[in-house]
N, C-alpha and C. Protein backbone atom coordinates (compact mmCIF):
# COMPACT_ATOMS: atom_id res chain seq x y z
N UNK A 1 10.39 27.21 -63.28
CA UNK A 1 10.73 27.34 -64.69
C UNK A 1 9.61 26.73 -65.51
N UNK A 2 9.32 27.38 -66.14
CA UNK A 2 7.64 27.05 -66.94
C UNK A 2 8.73 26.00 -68.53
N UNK A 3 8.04 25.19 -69.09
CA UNK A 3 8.34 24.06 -69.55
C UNK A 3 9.11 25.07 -70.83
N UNK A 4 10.21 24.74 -71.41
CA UNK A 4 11.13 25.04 -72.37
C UNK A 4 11.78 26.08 -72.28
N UNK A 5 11.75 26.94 -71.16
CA UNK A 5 12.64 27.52 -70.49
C UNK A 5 13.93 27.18 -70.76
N UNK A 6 14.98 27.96 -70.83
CA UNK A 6 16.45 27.34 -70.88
C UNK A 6 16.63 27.05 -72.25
N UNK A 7 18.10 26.75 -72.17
CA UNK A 7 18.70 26.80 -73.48
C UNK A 7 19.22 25.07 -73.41
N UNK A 8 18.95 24.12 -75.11
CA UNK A 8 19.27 22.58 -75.27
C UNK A 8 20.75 22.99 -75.69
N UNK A 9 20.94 21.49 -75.44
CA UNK A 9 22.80 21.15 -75.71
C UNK A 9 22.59 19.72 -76.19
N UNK A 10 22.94 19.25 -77.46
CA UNK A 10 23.16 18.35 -77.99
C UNK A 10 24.22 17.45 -77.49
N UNK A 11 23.91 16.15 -77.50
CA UNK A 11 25.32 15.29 -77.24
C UNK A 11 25.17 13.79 -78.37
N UNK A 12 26.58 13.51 -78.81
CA UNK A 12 26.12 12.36 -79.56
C UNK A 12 27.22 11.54 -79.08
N UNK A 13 28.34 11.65 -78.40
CA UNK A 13 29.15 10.59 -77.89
C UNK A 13 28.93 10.83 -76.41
N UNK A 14 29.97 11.11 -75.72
CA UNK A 14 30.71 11.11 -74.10
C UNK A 14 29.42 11.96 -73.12
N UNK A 15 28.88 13.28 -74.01
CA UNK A 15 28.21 13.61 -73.49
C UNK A 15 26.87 13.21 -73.34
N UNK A 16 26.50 12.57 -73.95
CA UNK A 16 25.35 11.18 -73.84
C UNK A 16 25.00 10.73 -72.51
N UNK A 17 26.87 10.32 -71.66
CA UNK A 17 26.50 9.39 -70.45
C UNK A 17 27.70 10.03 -69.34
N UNK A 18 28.03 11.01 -70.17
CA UNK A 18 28.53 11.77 -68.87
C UNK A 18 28.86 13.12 -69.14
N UNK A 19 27.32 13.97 -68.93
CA UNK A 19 27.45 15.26 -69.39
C UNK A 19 28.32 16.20 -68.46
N UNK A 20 28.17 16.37 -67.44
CA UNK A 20 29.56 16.80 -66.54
C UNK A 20 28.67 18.24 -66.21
N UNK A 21 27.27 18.71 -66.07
CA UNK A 21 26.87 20.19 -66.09
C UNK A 21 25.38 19.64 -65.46
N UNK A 22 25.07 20.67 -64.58
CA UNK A 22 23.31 21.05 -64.18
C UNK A 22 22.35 20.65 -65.46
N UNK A 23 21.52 19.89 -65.57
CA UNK A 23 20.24 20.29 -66.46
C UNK A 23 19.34 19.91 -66.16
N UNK A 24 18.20 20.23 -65.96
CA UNK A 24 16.39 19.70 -65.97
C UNK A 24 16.06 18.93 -66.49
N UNK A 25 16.46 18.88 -68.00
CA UNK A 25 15.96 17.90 -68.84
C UNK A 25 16.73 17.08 -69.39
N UNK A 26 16.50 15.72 -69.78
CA UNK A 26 17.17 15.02 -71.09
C UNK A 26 16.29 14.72 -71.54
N UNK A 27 16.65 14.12 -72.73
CA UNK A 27 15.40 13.38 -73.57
C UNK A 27 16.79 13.02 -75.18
N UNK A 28 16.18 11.87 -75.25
CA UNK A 28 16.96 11.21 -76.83
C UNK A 28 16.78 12.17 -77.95
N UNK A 29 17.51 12.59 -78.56
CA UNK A 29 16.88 13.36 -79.70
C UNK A 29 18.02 12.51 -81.20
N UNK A 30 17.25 13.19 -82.06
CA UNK A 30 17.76 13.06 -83.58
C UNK A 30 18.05 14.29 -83.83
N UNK A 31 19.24 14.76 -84.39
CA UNK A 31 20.15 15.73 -85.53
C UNK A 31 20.17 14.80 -87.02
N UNK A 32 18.93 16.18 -88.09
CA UNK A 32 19.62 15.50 -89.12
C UNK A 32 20.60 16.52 -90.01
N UNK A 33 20.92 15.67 -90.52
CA UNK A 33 22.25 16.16 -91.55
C UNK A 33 23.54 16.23 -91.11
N UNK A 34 23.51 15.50 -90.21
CA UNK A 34 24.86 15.32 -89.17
C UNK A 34 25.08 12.97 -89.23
N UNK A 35 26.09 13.45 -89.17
CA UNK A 35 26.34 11.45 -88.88
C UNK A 35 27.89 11.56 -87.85
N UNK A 36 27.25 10.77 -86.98
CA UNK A 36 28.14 10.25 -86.08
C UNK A 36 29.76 10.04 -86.15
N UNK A 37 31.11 9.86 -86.63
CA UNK A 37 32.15 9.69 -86.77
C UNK A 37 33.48 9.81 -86.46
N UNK A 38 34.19 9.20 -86.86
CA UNK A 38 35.37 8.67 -85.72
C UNK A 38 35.96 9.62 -86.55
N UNK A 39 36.03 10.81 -86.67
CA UNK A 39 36.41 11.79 -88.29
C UNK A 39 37.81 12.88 -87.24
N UNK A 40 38.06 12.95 -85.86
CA UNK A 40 38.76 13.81 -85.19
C UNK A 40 40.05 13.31 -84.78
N UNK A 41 41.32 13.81 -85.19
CA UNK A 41 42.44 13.44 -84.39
C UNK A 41 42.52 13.48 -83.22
N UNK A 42 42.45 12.91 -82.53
CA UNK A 42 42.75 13.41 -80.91
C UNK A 42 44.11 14.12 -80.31
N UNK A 43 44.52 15.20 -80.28
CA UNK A 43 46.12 15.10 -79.68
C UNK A 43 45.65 15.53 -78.29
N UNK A 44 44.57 15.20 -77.43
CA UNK A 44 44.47 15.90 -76.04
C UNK A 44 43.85 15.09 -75.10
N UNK A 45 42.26 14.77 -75.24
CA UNK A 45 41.57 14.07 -74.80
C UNK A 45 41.88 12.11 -74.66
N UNK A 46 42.05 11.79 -76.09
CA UNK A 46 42.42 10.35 -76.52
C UNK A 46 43.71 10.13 -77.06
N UNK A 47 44.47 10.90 -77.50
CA UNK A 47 45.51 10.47 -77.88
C UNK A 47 46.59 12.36 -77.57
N UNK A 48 47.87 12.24 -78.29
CA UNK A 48 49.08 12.97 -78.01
C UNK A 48 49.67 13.73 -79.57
N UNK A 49 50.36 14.75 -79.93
CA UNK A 49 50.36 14.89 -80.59
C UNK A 49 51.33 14.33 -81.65
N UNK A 50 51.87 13.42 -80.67
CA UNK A 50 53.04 12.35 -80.84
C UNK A 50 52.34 11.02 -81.20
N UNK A 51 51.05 10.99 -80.67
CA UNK A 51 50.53 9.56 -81.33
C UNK A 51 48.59 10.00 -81.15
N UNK A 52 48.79 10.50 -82.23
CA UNK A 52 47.00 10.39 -82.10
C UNK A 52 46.14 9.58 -82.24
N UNK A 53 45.01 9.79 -81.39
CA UNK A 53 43.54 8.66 -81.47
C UNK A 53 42.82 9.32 -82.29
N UNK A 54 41.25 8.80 -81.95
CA UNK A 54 40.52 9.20 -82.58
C UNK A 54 39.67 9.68 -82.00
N UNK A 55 38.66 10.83 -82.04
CA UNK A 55 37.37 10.85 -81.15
C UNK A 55 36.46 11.42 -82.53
N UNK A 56 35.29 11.04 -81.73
CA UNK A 56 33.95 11.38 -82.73
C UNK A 56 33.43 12.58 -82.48
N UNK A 57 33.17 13.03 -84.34
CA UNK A 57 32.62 14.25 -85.11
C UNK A 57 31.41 14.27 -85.47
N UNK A 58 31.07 15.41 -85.47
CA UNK A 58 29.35 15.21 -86.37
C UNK A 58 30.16 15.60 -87.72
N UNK A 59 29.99 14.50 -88.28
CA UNK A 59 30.45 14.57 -90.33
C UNK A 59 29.19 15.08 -90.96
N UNK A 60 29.67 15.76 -91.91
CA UNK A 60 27.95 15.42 -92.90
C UNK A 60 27.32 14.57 -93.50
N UNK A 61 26.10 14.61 -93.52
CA UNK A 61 25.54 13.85 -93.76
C UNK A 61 24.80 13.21 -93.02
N UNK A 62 23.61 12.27 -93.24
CA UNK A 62 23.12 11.49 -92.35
C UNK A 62 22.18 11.86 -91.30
N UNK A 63 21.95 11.14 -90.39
CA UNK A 63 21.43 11.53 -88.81
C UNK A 63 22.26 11.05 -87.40
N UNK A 64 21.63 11.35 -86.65
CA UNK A 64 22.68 11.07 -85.43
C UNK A 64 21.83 10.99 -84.29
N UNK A 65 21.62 10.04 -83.55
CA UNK A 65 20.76 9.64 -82.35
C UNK A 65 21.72 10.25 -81.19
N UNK A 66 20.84 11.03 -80.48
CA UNK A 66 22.02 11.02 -79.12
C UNK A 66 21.16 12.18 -77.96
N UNK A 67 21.64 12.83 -77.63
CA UNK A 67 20.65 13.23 -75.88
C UNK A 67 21.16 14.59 -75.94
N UNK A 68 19.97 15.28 -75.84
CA UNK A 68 19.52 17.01 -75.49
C UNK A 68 19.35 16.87 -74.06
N UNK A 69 19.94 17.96 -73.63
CA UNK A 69 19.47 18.54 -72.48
C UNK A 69 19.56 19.79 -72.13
N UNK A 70 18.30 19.81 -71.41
CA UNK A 70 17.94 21.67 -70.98
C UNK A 70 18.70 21.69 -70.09
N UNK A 71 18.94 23.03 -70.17
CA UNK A 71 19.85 23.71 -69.02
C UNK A 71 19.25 25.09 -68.96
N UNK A 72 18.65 24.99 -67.40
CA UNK A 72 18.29 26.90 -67.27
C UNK A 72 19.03 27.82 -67.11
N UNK A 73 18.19 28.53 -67.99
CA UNK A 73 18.87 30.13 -67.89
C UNK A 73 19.92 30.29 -67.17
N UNK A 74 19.58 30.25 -65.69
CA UNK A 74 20.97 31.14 -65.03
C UNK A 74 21.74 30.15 -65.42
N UNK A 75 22.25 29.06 -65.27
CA UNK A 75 23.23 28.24 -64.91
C UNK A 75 24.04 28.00 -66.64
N UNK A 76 23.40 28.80 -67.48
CA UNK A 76 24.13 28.46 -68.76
C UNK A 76 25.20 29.62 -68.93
N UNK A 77 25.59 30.66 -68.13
CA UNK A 77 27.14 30.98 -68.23
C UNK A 77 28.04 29.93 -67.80
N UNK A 78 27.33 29.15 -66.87
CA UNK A 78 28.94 28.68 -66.27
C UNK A 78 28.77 27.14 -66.86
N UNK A 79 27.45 26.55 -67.47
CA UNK A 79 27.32 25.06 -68.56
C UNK A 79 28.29 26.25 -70.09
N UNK A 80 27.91 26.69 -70.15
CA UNK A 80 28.78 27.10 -71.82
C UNK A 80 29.73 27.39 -71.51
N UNK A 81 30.50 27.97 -70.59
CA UNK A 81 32.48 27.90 -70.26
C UNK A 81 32.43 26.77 -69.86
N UNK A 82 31.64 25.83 -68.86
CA UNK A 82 32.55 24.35 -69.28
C UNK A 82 32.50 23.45 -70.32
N UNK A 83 31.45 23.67 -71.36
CA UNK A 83 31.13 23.06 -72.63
C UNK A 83 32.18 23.78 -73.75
N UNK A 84 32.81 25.13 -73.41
CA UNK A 84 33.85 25.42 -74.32
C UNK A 84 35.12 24.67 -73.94
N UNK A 85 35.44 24.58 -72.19
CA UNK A 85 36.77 24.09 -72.12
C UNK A 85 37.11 22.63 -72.76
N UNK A 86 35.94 22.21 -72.47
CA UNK A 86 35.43 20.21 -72.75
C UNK A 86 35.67 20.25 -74.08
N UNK A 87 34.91 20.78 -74.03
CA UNK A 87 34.61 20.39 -76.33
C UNK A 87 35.77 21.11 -77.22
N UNK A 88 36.36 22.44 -76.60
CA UNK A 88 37.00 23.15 -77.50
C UNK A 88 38.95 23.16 -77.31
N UNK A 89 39.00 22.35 -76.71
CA UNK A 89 40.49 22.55 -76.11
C UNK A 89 41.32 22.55 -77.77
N UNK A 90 40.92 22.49 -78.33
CA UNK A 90 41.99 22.73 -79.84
C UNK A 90 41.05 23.24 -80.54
N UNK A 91 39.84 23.99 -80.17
CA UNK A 91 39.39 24.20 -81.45
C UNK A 91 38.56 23.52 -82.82
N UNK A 92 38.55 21.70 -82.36
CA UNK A 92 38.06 21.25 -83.58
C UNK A 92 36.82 21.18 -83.91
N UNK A 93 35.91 21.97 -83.49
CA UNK A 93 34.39 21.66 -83.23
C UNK A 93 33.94 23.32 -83.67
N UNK A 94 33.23 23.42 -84.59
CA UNK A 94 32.64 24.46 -84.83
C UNK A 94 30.87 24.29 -83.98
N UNK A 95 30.75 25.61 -83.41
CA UNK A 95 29.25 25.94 -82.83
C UNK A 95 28.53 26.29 -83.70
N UNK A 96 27.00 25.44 -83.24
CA UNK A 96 26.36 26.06 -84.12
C UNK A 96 24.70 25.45 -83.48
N UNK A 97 23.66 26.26 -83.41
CA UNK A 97 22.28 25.95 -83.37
C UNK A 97 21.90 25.79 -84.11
N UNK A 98 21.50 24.22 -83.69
CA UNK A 98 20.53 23.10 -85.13
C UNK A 98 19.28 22.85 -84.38
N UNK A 99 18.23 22.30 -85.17
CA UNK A 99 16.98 21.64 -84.61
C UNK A 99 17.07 20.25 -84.45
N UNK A 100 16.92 19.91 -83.60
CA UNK A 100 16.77 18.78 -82.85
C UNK A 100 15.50 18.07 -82.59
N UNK A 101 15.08 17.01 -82.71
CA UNK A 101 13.48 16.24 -82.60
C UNK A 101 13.65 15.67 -81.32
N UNK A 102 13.27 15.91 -80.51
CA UNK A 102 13.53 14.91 -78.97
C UNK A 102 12.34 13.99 -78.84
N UNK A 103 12.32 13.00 -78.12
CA UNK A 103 11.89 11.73 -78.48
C UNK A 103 10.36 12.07 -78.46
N UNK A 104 9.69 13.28 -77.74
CA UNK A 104 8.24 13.08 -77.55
C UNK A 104 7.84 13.90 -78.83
N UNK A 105 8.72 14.18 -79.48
CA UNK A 105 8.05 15.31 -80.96
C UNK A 105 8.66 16.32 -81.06
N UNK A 106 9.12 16.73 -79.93
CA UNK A 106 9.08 18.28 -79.73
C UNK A 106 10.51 18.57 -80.80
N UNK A 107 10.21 20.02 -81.15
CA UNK A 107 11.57 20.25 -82.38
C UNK A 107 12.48 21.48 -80.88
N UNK A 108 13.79 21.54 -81.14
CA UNK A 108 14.09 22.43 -79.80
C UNK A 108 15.61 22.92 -80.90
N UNK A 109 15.59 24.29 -80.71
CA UNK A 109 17.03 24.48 -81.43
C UNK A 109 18.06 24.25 -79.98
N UNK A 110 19.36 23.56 -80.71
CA UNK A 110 19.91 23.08 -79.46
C UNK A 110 21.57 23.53 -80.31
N UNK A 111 22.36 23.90 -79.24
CA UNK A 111 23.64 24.07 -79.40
C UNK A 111 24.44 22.85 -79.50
N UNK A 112 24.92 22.74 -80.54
CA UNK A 112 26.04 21.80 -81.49
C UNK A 112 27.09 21.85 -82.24
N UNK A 113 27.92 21.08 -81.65
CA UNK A 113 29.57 21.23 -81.82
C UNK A 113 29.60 20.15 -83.15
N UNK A 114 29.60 21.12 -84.05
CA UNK A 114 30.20 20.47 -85.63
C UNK A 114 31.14 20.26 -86.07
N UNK A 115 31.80 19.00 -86.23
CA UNK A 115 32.97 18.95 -87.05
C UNK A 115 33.53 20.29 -87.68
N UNK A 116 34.80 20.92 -87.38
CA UNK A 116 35.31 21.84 -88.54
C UNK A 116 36.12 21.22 -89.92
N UNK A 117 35.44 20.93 -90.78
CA UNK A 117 36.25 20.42 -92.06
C UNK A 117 37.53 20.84 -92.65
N UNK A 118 37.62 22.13 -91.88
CA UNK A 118 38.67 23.29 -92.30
C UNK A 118 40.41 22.87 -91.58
N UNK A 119 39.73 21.94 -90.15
CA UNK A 119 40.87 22.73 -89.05
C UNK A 119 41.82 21.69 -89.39
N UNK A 120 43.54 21.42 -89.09
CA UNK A 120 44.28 20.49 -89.13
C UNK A 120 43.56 18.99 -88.88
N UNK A 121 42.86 18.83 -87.41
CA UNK A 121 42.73 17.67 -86.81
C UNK A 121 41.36 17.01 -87.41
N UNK A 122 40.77 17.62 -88.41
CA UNK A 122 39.71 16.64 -89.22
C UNK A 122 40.95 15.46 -89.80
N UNK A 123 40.21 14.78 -89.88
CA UNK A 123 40.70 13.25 -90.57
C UNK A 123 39.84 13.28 -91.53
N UNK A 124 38.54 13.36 -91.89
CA UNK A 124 37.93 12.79 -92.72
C UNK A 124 37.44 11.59 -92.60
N UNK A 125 37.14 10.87 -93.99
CA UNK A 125 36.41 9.55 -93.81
C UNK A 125 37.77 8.88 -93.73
N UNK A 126 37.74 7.71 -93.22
CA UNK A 126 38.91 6.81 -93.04
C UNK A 126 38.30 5.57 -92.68
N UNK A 127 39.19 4.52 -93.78
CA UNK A 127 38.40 3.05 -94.16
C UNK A 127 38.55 2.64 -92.20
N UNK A 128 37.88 1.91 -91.95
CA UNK A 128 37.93 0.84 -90.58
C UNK A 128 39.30 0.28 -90.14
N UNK A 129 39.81 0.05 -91.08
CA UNK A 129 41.14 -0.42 -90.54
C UNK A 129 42.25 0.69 -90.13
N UNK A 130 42.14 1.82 -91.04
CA UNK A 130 42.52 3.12 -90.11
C UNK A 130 42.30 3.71 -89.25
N UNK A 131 40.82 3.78 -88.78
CA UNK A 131 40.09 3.82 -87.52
C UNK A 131 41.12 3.08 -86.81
N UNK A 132 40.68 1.44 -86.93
CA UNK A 132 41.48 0.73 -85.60
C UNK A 132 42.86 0.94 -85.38
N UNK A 133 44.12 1.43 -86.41
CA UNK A 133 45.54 1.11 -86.63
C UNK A 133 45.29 2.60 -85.47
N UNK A 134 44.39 3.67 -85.82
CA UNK A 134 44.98 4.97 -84.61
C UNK A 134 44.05 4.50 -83.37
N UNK A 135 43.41 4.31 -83.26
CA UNK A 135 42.24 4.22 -81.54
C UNK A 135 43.21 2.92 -81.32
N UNK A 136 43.99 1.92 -81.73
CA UNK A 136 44.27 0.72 -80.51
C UNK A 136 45.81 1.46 -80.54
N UNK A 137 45.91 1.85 -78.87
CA UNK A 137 46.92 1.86 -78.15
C UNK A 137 47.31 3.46 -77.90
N UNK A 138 46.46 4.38 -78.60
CA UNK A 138 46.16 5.82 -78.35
C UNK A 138 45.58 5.73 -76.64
N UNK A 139 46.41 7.22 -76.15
CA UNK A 139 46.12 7.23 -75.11
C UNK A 139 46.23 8.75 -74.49
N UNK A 140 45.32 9.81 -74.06
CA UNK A 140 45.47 10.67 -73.92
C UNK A 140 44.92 11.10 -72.43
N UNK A 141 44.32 12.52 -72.21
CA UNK A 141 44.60 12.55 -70.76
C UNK A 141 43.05 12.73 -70.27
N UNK A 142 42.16 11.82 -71.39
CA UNK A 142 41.51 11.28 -70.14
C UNK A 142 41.59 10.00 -70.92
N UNK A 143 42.20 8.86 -71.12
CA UNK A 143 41.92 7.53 -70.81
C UNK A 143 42.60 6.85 -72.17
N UNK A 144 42.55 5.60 -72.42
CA UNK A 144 42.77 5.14 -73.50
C UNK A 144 41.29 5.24 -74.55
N UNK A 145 42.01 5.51 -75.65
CA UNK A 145 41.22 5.58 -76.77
C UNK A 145 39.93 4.51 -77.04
N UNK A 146 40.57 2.96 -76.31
CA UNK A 146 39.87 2.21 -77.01
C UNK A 146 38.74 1.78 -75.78
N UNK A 147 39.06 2.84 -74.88
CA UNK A 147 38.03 2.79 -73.65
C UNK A 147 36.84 3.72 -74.31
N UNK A 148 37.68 5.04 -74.64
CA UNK A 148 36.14 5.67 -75.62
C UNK A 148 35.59 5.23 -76.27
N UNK A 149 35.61 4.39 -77.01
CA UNK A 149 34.74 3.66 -78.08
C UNK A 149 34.25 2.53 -77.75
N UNK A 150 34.84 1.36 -76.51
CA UNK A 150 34.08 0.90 -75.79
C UNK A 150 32.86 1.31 -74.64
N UNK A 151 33.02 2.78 -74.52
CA UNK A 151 31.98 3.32 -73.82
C UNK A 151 31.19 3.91 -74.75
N UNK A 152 31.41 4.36 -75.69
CA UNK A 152 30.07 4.95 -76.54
C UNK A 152 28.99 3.32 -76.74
N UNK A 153 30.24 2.75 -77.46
CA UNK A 153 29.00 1.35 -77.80
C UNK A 153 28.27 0.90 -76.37
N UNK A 154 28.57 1.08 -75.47
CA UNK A 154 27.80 0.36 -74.10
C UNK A 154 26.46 1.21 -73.90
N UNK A 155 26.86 2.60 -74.00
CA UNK A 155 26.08 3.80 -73.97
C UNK A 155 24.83 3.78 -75.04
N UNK A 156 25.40 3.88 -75.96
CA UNK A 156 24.51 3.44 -77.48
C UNK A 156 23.43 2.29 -77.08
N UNK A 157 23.96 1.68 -76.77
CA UNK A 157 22.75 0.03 -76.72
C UNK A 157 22.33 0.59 -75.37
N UNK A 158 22.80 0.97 -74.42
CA UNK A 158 21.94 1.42 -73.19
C UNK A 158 20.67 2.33 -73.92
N UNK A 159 20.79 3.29 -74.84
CA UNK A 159 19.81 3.90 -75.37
C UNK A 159 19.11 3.85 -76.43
N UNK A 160 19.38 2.06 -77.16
CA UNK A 160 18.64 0.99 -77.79
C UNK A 160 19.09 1.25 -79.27
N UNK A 161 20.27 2.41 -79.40
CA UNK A 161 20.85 2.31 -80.46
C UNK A 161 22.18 1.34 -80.92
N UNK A 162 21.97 0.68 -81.75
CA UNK A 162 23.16 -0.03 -82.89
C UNK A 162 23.55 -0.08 -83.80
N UNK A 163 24.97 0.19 -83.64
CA UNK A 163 25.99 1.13 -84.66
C UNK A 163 26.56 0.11 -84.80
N UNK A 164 26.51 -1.18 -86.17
CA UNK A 164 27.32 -1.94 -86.60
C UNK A 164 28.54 -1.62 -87.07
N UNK A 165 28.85 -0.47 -87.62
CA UNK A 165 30.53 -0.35 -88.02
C UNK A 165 31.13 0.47 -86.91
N UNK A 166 30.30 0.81 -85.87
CA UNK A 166 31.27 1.02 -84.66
C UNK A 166 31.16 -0.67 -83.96
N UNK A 167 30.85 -1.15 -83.86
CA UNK A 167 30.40 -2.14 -83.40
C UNK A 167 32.05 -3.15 -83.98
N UNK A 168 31.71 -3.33 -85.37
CA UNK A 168 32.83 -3.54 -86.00
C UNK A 168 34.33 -3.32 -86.01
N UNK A 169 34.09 -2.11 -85.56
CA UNK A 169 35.49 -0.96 -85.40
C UNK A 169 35.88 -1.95 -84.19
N UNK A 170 35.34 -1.61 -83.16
CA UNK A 170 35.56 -2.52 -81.78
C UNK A 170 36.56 -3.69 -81.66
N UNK A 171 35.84 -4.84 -82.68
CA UNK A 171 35.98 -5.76 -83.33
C UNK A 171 37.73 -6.13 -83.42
N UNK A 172 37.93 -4.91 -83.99
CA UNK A 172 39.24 -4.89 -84.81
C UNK A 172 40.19 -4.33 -83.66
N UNK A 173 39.52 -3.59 -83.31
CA UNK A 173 40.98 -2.82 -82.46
C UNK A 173 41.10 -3.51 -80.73
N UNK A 174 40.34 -5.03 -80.89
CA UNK A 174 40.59 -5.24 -79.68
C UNK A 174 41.38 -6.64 -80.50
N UNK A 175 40.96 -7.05 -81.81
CA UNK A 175 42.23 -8.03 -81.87
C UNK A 175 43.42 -7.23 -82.31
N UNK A 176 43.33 -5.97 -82.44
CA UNK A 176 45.25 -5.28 -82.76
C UNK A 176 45.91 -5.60 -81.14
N UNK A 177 44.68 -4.98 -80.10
CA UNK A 177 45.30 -4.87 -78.84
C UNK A 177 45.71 -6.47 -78.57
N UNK A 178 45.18 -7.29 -78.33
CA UNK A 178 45.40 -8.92 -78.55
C UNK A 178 46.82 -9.05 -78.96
N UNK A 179 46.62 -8.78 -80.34
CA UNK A 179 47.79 -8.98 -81.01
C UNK A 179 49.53 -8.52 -80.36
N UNK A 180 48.98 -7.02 -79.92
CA UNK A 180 50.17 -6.33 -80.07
C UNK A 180 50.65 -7.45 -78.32
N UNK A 181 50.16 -7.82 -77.52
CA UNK A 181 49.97 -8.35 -76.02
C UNK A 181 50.80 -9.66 -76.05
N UNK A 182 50.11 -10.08 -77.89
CA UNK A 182 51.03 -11.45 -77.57
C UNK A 182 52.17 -11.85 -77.69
């Protein structure tokens, strides 16, 4: 495969540090006009539709640090049906090819799951303390909520990024969990 071969896939949370698919390449990249956010109801992944979490959106605005990776040619029928089942199980993620800067310069249009502003399960912006009141004690079918957001932040600083109001968020929803224990 001669160098840029294959088709990029953006990741800015889970798929960061556990992409779950074949690829050749990673490399850190920047999305701009996208920002990171806890902006998604969860009723599947993190939480139920009986008690939702939260998982993270690309909102507008902003930039967003997080990891491209190539995936060749052949193997992107069967990386894009498992990147639809993963990412799309309700629908809340609109597709879309953006440009991406990966860490050595290079610009790469890469496939990216955008917040839908439209669909039920946007939340929107929501102060920190709403963040924490839904992610502590949300729990869906893969894990507790407040395990996702303790793994993005571990992930994040593994890749020398720091997100003080996730950082913050943390903060809070491990003294709710505290709280609710004692």
């Amino acid at each position: 495969m001669a160098d840029g071969e294959g088709r990029w896939v953006f990741g800015y949370g889970s798929l960061m540090w556990r992409p779950g698919f074949s690829f050749v390449e990673r490399s850190s990249a920047i999305l701009h006009g996208r920002r990171r956010a806890f902006c998604i109801y969860s009723v599947h992944h993190r939480g139920t539709y009986e008690r939702p979490g939260l998982v993270l959106g690309l909102a507008p605005g902003g930039a967003v640090r997080g990891a491209a990776y190539r995936v060749a040619e052949a193997d992107w029928p069967e990386v894009y049906a498992y990147l639809m089942e993963r990412e799309q199980p309700t629908e809340t993620y609109v597709e879309a090819w953006r440009p991406v800067r990966l860490a050595d310069g290079r610009r790469v249009e890469s496939l990216v799951f955008l917040s839908d502003l439209s669909h039920p399960q946007w939340a929107g912006v929501l102060s920190l303390e709403r963040q924490a009141e839904l992610i502590t004690g949300a729990v869906g079918l893969s894990g507790p909520n407040e395990d996702y957001l303790r793994d993005l932040l571990g992930h994040l600083r593994d890749e020398g990024v720091r997100d003080r109001a996730m950082e913050d968020l943390l903060i809070q929803v491990e003294a709710r969990t505290r709280a609710a224990l004692a």
